[in-house]
N, C-alpha and C. Protein backbone atom coordinates (compact mmCIF):
# COMPACT_ATOMS: atom_id res chain seq x y z
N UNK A 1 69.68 110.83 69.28
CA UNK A 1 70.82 110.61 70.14
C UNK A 1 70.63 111.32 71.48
N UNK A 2 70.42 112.41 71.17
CA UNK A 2 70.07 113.48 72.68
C UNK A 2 68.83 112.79 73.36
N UNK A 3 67.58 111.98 72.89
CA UNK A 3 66.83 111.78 73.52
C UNK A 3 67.14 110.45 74.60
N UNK A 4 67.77 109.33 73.78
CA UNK A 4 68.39 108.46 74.31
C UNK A 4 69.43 108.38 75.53
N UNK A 5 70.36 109.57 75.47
CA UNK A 5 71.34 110.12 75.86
C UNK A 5 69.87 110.51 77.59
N UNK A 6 69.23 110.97 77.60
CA UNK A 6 68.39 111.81 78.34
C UNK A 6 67.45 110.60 78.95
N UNK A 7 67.38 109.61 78.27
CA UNK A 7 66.55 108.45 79.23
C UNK A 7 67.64 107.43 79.86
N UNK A 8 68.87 107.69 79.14
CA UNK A 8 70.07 106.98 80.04
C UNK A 8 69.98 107.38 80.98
N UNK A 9 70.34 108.99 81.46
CA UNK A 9 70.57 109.86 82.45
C UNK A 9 69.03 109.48 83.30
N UNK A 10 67.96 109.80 82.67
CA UNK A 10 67.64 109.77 83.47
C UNK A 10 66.76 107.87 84.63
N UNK A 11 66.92 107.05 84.04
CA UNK A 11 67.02 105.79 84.39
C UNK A 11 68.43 105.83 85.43
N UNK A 12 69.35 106.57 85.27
CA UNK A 12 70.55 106.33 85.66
C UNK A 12 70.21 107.24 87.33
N UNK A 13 69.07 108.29 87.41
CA UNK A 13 68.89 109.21 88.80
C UNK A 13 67.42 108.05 89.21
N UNK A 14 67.06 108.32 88.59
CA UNK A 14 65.63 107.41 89.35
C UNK A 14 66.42 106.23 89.88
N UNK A 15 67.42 104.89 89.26
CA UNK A 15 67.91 104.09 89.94
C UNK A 15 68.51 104.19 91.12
N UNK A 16 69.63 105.51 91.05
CA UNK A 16 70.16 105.51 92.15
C UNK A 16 69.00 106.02 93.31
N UNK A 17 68.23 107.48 93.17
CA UNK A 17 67.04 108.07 94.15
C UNK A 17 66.81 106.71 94.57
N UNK A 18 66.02 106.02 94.02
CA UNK A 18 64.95 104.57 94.48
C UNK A 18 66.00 103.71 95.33
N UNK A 19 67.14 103.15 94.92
CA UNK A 19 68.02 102.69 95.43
C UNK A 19 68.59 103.35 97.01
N UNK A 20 68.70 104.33 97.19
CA UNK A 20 68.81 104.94 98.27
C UNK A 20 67.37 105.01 99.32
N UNK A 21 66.62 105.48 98.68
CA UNK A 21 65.24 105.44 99.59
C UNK A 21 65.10 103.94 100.09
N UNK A 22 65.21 102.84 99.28
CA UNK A 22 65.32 101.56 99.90
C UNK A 22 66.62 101.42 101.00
N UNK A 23 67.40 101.78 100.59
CA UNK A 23 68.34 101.44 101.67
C UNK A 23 68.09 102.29 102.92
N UNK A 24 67.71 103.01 102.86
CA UNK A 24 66.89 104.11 104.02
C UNK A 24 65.89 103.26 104.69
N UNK A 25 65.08 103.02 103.79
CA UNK A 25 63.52 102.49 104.82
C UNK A 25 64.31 101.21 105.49
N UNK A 26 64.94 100.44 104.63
CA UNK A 26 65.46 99.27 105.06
C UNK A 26 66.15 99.67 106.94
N UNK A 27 67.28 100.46 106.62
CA UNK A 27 67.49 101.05 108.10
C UNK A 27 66.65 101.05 109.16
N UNK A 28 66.01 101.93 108.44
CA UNK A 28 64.73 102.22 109.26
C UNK A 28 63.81 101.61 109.74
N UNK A 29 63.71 100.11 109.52
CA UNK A 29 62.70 98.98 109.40
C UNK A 29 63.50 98.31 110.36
N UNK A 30 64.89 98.10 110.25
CA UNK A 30 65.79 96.97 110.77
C UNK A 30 65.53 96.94 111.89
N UNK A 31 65.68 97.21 112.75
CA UNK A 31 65.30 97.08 114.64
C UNK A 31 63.62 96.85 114.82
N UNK A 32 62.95 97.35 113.88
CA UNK A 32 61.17 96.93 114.22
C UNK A 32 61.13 95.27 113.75
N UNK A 33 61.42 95.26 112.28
CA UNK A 33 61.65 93.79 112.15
C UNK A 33 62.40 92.34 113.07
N UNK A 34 63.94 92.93 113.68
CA UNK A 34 64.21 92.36 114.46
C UNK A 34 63.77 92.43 116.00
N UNK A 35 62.84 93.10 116.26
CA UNK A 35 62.14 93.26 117.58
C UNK A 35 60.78 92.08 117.42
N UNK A 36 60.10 91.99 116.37
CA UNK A 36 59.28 91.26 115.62
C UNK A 36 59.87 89.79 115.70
N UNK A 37 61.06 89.65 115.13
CA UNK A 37 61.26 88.11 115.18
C UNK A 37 61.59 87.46 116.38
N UNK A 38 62.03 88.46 117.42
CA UNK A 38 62.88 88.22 118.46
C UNK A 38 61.27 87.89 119.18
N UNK A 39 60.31 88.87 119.43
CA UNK A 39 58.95 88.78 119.80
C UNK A 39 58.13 87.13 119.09
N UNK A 40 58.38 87.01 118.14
CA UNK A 40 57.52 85.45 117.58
C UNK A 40 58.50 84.35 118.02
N UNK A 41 59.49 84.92 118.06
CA UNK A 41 60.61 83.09 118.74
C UNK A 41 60.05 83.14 120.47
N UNK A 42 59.91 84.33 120.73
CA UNK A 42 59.86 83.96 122.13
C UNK A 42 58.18 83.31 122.49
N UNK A 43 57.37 84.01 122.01
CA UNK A 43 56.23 83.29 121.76
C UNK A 43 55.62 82.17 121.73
N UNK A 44 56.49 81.74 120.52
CA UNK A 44 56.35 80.29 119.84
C UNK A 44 57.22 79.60 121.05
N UNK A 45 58.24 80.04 121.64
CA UNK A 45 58.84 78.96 122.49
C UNK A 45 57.74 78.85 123.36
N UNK A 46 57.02 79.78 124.48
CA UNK A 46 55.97 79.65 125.35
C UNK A 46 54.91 79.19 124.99
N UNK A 47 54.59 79.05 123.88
CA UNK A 47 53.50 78.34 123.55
C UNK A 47 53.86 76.93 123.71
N UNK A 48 55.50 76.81 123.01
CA UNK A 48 55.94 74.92 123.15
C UNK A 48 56.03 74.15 124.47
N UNK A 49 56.19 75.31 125.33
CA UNK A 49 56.52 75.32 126.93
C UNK A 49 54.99 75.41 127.15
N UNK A 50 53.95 75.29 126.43
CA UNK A 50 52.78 75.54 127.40
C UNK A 50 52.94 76.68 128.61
N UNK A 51 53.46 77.50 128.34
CA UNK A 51 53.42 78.36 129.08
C UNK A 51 52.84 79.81 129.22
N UNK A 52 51.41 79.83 129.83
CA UNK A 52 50.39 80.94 129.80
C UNK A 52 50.87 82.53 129.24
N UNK A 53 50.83 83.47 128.37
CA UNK A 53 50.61 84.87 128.90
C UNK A 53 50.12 85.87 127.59
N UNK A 54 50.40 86.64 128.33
CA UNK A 54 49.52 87.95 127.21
C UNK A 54 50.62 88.43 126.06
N UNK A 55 49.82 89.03 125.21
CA UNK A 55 50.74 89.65 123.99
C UNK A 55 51.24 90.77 124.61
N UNK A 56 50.87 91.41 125.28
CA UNK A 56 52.07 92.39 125.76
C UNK A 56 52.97 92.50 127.13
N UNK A 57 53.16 91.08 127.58
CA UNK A 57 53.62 90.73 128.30
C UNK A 57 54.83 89.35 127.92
N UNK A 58 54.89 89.51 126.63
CA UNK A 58 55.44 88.11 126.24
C UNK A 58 56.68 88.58 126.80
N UNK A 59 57.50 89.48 126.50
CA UNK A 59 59.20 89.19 126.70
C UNK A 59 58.95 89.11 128.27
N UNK A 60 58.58 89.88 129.43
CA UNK A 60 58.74 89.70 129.99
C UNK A 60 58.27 88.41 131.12
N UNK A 61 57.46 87.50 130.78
CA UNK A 61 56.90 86.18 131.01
C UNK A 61 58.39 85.49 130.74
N UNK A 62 58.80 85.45 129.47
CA UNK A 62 59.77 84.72 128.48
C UNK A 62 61.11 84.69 129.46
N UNK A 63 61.67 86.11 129.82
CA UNK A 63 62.33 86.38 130.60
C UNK A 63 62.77 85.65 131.81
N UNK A 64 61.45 85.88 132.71
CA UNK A 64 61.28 85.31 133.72
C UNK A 64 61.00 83.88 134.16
N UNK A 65 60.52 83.41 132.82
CA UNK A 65 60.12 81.60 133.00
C UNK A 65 60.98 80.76 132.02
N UNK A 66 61.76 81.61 131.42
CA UNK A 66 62.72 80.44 130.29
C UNK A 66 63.97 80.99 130.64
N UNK A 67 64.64 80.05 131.06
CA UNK A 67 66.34 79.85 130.77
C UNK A 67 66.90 79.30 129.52
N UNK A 68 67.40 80.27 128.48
CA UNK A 68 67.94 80.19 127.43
C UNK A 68 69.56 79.40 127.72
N UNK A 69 70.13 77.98 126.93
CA UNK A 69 71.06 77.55 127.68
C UNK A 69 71.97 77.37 125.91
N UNK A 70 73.07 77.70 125.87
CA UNK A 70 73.45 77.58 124.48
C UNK A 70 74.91 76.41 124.68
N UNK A 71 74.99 75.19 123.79
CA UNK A 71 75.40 74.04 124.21
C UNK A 71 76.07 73.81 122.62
N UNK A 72 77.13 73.94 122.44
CA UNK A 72 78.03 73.71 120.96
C UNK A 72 77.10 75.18 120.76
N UNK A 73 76.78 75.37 119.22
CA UNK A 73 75.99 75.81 118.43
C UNK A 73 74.57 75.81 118.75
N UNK A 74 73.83 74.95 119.77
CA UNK A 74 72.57 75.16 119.94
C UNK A 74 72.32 75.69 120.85
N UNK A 75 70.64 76.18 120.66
CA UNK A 75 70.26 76.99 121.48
C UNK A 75 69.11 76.08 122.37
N UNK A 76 69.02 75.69 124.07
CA UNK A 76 67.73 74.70 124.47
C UNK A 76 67.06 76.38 125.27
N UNK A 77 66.30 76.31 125.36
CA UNK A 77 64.95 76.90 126.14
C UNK A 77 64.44 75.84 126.92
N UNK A 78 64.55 76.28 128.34
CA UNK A 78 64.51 75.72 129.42
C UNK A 78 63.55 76.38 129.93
N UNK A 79 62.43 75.74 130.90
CA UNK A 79 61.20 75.92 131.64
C UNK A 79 61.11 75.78 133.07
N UNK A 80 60.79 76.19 134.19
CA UNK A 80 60.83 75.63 135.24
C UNK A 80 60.93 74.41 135.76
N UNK A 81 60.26 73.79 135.09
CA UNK A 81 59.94 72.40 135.61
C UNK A 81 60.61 71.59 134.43
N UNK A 82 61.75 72.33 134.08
CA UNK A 82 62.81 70.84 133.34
C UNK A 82 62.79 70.62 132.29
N UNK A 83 60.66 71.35 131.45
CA UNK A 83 61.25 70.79 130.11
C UNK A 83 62.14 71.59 129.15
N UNK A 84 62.40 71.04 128.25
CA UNK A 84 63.27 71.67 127.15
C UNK A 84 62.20 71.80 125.59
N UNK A 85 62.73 73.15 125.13
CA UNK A 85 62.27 73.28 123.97
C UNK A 85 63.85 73.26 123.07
N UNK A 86 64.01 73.59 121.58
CA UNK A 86 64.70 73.86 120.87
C UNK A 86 64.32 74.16 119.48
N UNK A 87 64.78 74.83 118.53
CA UNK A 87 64.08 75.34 117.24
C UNK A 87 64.85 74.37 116.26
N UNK A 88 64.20 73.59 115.22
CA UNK A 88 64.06 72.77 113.73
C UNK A 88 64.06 73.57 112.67
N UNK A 89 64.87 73.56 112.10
CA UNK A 89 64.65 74.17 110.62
C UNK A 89 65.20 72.76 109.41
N UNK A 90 64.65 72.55 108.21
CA UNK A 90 65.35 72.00 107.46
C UNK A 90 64.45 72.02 106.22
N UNK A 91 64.70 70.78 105.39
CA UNK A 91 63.94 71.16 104.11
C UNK A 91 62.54 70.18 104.15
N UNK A 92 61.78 70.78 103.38
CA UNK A 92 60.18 69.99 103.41
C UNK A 92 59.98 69.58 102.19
N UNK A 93 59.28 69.02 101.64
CA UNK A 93 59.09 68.68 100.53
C UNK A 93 58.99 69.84 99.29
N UNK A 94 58.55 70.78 99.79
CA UNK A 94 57.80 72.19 98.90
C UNK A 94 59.19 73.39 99.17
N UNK A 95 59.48 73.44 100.67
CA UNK A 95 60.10 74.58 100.46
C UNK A 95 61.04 74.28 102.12
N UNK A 96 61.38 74.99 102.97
CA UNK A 96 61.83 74.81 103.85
C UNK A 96 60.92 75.34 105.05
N UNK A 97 61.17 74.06 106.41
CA UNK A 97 60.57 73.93 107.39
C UNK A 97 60.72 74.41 108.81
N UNK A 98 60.26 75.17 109.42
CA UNK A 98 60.75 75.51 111.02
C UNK A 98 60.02 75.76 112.15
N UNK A 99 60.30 74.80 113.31
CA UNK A 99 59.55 75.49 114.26
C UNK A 99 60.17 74.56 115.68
N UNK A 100 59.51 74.44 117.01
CA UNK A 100 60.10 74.23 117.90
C UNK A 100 59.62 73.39 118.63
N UNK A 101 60.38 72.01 118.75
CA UNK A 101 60.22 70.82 119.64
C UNK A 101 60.18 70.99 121.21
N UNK A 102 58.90 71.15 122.02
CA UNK A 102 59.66 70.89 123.49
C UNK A 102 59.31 69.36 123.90
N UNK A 103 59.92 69.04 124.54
CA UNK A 103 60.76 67.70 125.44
C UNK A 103 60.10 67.67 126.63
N UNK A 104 59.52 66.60 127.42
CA UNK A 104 59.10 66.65 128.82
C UNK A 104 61.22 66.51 129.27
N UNK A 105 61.42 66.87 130.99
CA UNK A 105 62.45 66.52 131.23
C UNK A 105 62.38 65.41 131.06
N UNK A 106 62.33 64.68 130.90
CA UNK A 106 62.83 62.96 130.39
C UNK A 106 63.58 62.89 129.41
N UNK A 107 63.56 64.17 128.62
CA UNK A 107 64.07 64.44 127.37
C UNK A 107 64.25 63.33 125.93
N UNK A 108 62.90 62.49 126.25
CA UNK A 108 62.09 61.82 125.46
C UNK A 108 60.93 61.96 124.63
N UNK A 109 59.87 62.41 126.29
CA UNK A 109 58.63 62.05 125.49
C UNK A 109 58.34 63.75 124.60
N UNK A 110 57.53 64.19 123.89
CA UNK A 110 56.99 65.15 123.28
C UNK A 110 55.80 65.73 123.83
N UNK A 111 56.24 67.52 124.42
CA UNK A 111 55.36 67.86 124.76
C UNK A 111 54.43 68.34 124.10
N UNK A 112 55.56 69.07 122.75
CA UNK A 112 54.66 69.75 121.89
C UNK A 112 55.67 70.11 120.86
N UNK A 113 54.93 70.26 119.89
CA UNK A 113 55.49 70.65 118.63
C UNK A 113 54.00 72.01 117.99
N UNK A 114 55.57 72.85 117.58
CA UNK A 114 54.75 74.31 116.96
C UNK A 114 55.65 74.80 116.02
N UNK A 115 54.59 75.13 114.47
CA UNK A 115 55.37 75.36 113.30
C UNK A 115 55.30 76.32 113.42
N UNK A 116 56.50 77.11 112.99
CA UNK A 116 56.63 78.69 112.57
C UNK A 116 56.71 78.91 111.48
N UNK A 117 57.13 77.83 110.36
CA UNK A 117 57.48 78.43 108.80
C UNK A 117 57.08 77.34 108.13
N UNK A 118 56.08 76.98 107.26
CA UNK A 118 56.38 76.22 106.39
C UNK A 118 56.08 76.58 104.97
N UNK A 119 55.94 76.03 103.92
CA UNK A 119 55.62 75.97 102.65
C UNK A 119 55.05 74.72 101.71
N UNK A 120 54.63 73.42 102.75
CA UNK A 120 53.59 72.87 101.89
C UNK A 120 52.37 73.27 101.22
N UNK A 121 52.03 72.00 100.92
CA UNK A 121 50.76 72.22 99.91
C UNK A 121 49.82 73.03 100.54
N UNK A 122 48.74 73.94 100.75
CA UNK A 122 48.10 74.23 101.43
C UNK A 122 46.79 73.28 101.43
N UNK A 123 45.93 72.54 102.28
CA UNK A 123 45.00 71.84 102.44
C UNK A 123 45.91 70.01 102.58
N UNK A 124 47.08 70.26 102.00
CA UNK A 124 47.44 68.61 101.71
C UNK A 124 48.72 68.89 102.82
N UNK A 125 49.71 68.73 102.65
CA UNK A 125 51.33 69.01 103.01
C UNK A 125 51.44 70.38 104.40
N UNK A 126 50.59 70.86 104.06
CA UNK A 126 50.65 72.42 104.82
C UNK A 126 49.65 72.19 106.39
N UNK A 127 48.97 70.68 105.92
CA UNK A 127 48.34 70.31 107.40
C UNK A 127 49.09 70.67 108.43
N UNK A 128 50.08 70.00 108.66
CA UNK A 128 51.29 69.74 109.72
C UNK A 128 51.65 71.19 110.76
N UNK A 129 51.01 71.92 109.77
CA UNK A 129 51.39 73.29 111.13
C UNK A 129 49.82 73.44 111.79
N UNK A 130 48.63 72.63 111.28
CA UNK A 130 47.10 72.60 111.90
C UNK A 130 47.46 72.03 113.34
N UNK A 131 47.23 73.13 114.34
CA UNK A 131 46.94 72.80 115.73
C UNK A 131 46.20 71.02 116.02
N UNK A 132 44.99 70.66 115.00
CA UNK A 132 44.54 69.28 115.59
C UNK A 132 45.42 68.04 115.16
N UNK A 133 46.27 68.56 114.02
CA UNK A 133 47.65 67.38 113.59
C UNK A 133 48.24 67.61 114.71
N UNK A 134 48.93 68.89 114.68
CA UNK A 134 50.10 68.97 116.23
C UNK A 134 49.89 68.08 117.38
N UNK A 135 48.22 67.90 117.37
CA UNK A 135 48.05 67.25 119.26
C UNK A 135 48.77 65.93 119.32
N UNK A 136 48.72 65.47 118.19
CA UNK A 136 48.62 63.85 118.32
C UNK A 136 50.43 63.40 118.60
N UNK A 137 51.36 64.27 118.71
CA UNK A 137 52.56 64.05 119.04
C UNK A 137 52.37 64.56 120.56
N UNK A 138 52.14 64.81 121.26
CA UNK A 138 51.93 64.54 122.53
C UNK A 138 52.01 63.51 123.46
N UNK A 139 52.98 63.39 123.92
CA UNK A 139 52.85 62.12 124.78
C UNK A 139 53.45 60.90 123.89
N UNK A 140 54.16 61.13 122.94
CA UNK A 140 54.54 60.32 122.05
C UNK A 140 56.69 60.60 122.44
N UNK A 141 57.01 59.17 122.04
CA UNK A 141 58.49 59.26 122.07
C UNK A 141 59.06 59.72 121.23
N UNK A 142 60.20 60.52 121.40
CA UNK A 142 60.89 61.02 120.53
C UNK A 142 62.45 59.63 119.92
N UNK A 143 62.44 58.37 120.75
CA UNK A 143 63.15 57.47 121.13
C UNK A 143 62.94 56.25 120.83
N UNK A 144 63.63 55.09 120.35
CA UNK A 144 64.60 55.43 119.59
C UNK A 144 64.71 56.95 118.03
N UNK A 145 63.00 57.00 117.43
CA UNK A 145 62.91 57.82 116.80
C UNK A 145 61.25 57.76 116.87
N UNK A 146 60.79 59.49 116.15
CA UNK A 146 59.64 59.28 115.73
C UNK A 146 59.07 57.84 114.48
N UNK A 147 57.90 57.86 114.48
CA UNK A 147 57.71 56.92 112.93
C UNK A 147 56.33 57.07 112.70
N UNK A 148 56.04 57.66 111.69
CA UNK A 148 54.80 58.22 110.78
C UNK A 148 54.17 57.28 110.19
N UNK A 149 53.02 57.12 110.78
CA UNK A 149 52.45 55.52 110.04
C UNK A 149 51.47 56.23 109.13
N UNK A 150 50.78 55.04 108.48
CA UNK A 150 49.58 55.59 107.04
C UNK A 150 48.46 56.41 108.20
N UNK A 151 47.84 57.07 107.82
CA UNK A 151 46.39 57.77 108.76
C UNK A 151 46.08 56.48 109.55
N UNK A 152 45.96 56.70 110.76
CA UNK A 152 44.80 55.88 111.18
C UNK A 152 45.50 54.38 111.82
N UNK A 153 46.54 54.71 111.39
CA UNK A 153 47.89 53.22 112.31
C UNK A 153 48.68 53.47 113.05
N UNK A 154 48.28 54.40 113.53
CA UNK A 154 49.45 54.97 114.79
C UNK A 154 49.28 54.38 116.04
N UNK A 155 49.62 53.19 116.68
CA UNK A 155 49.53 52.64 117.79
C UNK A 155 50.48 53.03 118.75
N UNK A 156 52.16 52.84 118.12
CA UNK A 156 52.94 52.74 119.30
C UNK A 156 53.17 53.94 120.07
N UNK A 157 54.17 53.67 121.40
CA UNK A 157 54.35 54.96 121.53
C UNK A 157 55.46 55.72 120.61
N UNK A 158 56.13 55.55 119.61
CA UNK A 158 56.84 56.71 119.36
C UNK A 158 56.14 56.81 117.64
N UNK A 159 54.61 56.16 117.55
CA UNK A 159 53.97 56.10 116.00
C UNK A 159 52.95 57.51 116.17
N UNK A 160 53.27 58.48 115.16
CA UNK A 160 52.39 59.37 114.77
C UNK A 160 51.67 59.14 113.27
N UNK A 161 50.33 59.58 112.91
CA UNK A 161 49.91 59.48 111.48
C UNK A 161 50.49 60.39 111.38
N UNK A 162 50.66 60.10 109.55
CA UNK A 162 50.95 60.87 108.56
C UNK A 162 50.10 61.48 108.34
N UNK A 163 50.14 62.25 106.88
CA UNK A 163 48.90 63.11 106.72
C UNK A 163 48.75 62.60 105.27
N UNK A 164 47.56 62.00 104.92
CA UNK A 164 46.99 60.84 103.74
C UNK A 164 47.15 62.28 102.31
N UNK A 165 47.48 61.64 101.51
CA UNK A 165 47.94 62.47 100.16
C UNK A 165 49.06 63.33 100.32
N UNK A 166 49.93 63.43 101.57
CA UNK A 166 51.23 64.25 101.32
C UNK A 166 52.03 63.60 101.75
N UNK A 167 52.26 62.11 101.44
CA UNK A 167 53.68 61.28 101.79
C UNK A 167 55.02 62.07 101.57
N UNK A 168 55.01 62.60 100.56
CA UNK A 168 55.90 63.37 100.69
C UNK A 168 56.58 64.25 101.88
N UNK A 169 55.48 65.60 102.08
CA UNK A 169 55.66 65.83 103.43
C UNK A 169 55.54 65.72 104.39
N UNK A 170 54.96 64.36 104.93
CA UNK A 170 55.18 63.63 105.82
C UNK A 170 56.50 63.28 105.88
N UNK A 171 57.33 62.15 104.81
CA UNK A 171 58.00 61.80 104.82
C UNK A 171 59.43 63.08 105.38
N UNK A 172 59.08 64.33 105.12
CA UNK A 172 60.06 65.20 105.04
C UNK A 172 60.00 65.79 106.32
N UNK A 173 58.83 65.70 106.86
CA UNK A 173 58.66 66.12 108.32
C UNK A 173 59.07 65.45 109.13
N UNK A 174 59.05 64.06 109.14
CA UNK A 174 59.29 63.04 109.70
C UNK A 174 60.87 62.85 109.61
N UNK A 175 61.53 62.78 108.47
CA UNK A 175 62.95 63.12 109.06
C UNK A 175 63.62 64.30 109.67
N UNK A 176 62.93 65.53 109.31
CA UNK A 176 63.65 66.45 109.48
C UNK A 176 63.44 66.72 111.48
N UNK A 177 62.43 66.08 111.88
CA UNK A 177 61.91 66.03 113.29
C UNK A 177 63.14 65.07 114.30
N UNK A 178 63.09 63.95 113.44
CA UNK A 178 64.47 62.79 113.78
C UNK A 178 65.66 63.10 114.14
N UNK A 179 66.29 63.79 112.82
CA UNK A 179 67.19 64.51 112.39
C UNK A 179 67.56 65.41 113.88
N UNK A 180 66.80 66.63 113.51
CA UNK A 180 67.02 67.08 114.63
C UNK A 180 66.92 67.26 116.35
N UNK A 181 66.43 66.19 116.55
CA UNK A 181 66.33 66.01 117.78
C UNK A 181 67.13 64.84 118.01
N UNK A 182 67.70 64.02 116.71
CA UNK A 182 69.36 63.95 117.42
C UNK A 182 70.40 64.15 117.51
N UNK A 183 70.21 65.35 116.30
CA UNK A 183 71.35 66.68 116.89
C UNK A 183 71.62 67.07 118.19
N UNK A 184 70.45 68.01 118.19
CA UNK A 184 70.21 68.95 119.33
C UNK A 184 70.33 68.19 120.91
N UNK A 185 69.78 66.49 120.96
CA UNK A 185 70.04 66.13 122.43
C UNK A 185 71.39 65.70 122.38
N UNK A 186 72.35 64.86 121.42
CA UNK A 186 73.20 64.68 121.37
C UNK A 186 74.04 65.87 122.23
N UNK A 187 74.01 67.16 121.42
CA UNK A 187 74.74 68.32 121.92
C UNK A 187 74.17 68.37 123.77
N UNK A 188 73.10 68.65 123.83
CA UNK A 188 72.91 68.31 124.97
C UNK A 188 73.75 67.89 126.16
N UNK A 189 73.54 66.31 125.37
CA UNK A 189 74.13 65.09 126.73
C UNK A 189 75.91 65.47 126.51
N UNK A 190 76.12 66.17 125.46
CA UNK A 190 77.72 66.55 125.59
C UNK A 190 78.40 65.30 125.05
N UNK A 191 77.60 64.41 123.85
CA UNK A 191 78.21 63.31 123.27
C UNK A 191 78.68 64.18 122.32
C-alpha cells in the first residue's frame, strides 16, 4: 500500500515538474517561433513576387517592396509593379495544403506559385511543391479556371499537367488552386 501510495505521489510531482518546464520552454520559444513564421511568409511571398534578396535582409526588402493590403478577411501582397500575391491553404489528398499564388496585374495570368506546406506522397503527390512542376504554371490563366490535363496534354492557356500516378493530388491541387483564387479575387474586386 505505502509503495503504491509513493509511486502515486510520485508520478503525481514528475507530472506536474515536466508539465511546468514545458510550459516554460514553450514561453520561451513563443516569439523565436513566431519571428520564424513571420520570416518564411515573408520570404515565400518574395520569392512569389520574384523578388531578389538576401536571408538577412528579408524583412527589410519585404518591407520596402510589398504593400500588404487586407480586403474582407484576406490578406493580397502587393509588388511594385501591380502584381499580387495571396496565401492558399486547404485540403490535399494526404493531408492539408499551403502556399502562395502571385497574379501578374491583370490579375489573371500566373506568375508563380510556391508551396509552403504539404503532405503528399513523397516522389508521387508531394511533386507539386518540386520547383520544375511549379514552372509550368507560369504564364498560364488563372480564368475562367485552372484545368489539369493527363502529363503531357497541356496545350491551352489556362491547361497545366497533372502529375501521372497522383490523380488524386492533382485533382486536390487543382481545386483547391480554383477555389481559392476565386475567393480571394472576388474579395478583391469587392464582389
Amino acid at each position: 500500500m505505502k509503495s503504491a501510495l509513493r509511486i502515486i505521489i510520485f508520478v503525481l510531482i514528475m507530472g506536474t515538474v515536466s508539465g511546468g518546464l514545458l510550459v516554460g520552454v514553450n514561453k520561451f520559444t513563443q516569439p523565436l517561433v513566431s519571428m520564424n513564421e513571420e520570416l518564411k511568409l515573408k520570404s515565400s511571398v518574395l520569392d512569389a513576387l520574384d523578388i531578389p534578396y538576401g536571408k538577412s535582409e528579408t524583412i527589410a526588402i519585404f518591407d520596402s517592396s510589398v504593400k500588404a493590403l487586407v480586403k474582407d478577411r484576406y490578406t493580397f501582397y502587393i509588388a511594385s509593379d501591380q502584381s499580387v500575391a495571396f496565401e492558399f491553404h486547404g485540403p490535399g489528398l494526404w493531408g492539408p495544403i499551403s502556399g502562395i499564388v502571385c497574379l501578374e496585374k491583370d490579375l489573371k495570368t500566373i506568375r508563380n506559385i510556391k508551396i509552403t506546406h504539404q503532405e503528399e506522397t513523397p516522389g508521387l503527390g508531394g511533386r507539386i511543391a518540386e520547383v520544375p512542376y511549379l514552372k509550368q504554371f507560369r504564364g498560364k490563366s488563372i480564368f475562367p479556371k485552372l484545368i489539369f490535363m493527363p502529363e503531357g496534354h497541356a496545350a491551352g492557356v489556362n491547361e497545366v499537367d497533372a502529375i501521372t500516378g497522383a490523380t488524386g493530388s492533382s485533382r486536390a491541387f487543382e481545386k483547391l488552386i480554383n477555389e481559392n483564387a476565386q475567393k480571394y479575387l472576388s474579395a478583391l474586386r469587392g464582389r
